[in-house]
Protein backbone atom coordinates (compact mmCIF):
# COMPACT_ATOMS: atom_id res chain seq x y z
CA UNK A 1 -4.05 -8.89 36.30
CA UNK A 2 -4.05 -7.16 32.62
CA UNK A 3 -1.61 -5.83 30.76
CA UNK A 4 -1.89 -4.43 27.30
CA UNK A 5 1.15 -5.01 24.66
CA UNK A 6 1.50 -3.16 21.46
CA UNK A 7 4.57 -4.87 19.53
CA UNK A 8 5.69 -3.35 16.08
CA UNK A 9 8.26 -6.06 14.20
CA UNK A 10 9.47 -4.84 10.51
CA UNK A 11 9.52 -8.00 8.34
CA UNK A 12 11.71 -7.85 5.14
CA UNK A 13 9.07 -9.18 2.46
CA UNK A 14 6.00 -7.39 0.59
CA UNK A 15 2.53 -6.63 2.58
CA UNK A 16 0.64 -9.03 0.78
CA UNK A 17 3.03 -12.03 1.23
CA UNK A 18 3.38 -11.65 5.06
CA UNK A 19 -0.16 -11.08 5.19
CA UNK A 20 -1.27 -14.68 3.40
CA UNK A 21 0.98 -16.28 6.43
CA UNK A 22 -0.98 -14.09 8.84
CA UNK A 23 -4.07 -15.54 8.09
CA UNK A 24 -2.86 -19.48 8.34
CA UNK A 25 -3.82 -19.63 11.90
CA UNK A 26 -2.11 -22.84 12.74
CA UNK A 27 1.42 -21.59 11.08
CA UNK A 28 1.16 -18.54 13.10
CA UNK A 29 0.54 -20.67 16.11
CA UNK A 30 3.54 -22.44 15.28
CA UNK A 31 5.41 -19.20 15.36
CA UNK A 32 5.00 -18.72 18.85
CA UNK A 33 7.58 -20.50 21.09
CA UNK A 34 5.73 -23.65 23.04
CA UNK A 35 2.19 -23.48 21.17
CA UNK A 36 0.66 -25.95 18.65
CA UNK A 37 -2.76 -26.11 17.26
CA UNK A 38 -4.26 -29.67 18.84
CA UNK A 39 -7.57 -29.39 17.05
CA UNK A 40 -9.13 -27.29 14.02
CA UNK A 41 -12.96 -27.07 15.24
CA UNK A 42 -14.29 -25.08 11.95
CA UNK A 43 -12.95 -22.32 9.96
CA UNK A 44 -13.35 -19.99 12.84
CA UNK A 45 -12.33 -22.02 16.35
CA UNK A 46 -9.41 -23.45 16.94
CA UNK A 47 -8.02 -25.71 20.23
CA UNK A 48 -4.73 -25.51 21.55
CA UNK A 49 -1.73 -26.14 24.28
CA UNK A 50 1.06 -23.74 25.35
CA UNK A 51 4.01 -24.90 27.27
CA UNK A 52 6.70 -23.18 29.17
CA UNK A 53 9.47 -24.74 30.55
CA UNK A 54 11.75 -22.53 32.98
CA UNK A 55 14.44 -25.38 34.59
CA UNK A 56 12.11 -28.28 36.81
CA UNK A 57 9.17 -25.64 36.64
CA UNK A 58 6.56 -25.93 33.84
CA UNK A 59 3.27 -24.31 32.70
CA UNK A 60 1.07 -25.81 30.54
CA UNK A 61 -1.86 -24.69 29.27
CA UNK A 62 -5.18 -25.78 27.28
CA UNK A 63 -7.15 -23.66 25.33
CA UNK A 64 -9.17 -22.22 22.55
CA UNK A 65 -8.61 -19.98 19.72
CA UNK A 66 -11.38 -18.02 18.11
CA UNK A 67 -11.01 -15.62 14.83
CA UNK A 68 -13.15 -13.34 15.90
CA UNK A 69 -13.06 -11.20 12.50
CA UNK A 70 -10.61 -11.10 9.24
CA UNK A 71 -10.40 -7.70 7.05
CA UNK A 72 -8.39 -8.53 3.66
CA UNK A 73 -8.45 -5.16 3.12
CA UNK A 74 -7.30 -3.07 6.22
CA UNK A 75 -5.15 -6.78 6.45
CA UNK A 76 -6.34 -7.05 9.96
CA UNK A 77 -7.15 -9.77 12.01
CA UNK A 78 -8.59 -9.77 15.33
CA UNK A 79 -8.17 -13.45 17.73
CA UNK A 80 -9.03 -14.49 21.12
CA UNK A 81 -8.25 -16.80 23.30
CA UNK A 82 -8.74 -18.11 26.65
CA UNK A 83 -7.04 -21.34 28.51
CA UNK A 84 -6.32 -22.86 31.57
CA UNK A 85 -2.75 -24.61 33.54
CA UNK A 86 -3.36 -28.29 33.46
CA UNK A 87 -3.52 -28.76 37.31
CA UNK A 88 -6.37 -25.91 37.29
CA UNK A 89 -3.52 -23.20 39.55
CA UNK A 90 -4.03 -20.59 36.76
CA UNK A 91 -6.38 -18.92 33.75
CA UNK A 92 -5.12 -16.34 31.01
CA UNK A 93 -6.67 -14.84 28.24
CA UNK A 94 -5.82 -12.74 25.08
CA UNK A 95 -7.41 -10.14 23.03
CA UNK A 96 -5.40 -9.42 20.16
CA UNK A 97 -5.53 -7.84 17.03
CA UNK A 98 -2.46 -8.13 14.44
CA UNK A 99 -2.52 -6.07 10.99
CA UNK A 100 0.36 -5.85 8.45
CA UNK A 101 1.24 -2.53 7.39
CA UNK A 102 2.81 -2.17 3.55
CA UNK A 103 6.19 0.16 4.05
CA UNK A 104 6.98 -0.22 0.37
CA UNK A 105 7.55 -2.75 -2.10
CA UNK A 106 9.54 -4.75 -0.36
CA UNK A 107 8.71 -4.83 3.22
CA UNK A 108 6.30 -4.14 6.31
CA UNK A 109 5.60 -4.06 9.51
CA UNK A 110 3.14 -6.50 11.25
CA UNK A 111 1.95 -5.04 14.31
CA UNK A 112 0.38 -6.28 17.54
CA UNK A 113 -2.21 -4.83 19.74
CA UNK A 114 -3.01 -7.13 22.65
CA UNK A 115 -4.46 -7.30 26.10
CA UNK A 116 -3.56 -10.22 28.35
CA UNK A 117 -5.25 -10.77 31.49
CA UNK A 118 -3.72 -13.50 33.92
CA UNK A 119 -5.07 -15.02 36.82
CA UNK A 120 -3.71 -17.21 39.90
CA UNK A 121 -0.19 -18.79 39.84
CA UNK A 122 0.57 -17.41 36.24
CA UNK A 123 -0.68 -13.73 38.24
CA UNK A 124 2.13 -14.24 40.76
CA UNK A 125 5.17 -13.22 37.88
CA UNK A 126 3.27 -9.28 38.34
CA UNK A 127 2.57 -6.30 36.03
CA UNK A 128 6.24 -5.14 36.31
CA UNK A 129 8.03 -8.32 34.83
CA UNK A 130 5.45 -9.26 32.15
CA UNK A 131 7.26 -6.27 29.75
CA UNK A 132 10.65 -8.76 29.55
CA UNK A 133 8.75 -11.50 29.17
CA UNK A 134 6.21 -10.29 26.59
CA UNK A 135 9.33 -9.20 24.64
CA UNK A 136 11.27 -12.12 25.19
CA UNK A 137 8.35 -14.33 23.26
CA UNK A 138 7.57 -11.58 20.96
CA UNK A 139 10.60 -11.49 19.43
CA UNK A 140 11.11 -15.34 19.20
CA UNK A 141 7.96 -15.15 17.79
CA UNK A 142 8.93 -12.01 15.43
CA UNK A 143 11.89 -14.55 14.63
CA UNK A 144 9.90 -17.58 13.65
CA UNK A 145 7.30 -15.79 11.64
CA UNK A 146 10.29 -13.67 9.93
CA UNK A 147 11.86 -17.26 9.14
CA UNK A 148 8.49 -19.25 7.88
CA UNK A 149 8.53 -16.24 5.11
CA UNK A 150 11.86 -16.81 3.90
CA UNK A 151 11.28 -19.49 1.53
CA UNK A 152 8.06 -17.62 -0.10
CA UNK A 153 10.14 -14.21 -0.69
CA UNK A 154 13.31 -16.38 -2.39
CA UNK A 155 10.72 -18.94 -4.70
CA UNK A 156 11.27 -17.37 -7.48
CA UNK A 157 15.04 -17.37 -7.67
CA UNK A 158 16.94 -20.36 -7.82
CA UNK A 159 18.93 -21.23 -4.93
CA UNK A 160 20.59 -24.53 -2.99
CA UNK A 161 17.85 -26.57 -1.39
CA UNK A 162 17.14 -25.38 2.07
CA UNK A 163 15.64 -27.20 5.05
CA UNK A 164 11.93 -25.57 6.04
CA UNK A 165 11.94 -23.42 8.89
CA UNK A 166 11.64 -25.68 12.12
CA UNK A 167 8.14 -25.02 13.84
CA UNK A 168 8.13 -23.09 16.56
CA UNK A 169 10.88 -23.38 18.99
CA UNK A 170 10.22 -23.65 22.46
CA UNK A 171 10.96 -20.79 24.96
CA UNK A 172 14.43 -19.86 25.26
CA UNK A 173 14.01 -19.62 29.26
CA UNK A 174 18.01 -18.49 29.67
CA UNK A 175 17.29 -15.64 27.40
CA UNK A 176 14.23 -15.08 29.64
CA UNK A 177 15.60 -15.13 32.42
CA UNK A 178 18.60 -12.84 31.51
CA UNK A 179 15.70 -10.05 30.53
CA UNK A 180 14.24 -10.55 33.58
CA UNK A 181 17.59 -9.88 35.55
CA UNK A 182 18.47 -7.07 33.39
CA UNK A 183 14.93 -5.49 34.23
CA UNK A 184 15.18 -5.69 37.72
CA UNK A 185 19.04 -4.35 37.87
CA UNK A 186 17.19 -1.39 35.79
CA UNK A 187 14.86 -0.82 37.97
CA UNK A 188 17.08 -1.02 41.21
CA UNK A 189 19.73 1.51 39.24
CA UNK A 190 17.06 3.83 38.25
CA UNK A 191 15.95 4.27 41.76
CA UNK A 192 19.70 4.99 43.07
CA UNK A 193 19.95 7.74 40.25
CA UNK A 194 16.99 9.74 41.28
């Protein structure tokens, strides 16, 4: 199964600031809920787990990460990567190209163009729930990244010590699975009015 996500988050700090976090690949990894860089292999390949946790269930995976190209001045970056469950029940992979667009002084966008292809167990959640979930990670993600720049737009005023942003925080799998209800009431609603 495939399914392509384009994701457009509006970050309150200057182009060239969000796009110097964009390019630390293992503090972007730690953006994303349940993912952590295990192993840098060279500047270009990368090794990694992602874990879900949804009640007793659990999904891990084991993968790698490769920068397939990095233009500083389009501030575009293009990854893949590829990984399999532990026990060997499913494979996904990830295309995905991220730029940071300058809206003005002050702030941007960074924007996501991705293709995700799935295979066995992981297949089973379908085409038609992946849209919650994708947006359900994406914006903890969004949330994360949003927080890791905090700290670099506020150095240069002085202000009360604050803790560092926390690394990524797993998957919130109530708010997941809340977006997944609401989808499917949606869906059943939208057929009744028809």
């Amino acid at each position: 199964m495939k399914v392509q996500l384009n994701r457009t988050f509006p970050l309150p700090v200057s182009a060239d600031t969000a796009w110097v976090l964009l390019q630390d690949i293992v503090s972007v990894a730690g953006c994303m809920p349940g993912a952590r860089i295990t192993d840098r292999v060279d500047d270009t390949h990368y090794k990694g787990t992602v874990g879900v946790k949804v009640g007793p269930a659990s999904l891990s995976f084991r993968g790698d990460i490769e920068v397939k190209g990095v233009d500083a001045s389009a501030r575009s970056l293009h990854l893949f990567a590829k990984g399999t469950d532990t026990t060997g029940s499913s494979a996904a992979s990830m295309d995905l190209t991220a730029r940071v667009e300058a809206l003005d002084a002050a702030s941007c966008n960074l924007v996501g163009d991705s293709e995700v292809s799935m295979s066995g167990k992981a297949a089973s959640f379908g085409a038609r729930l992946m849209g919650p979930v994708a947006d359900q990670v994406l914006g903890q993600f969004a949330a994360n990244f949003t927080a890791r720049l905090q700290p670099a737009a506020v150095r240069a005023a002085p202000a009360p010590a604050q803790a560092p942003p926390a690394e990524g925080k797993p998957l919130n799998a109530l708010g997941l699975a809340w977006a997944l209800i609401k989808s499917w009431l949606r869906s059943l609603f939208a057929g009744k009015s028809s």
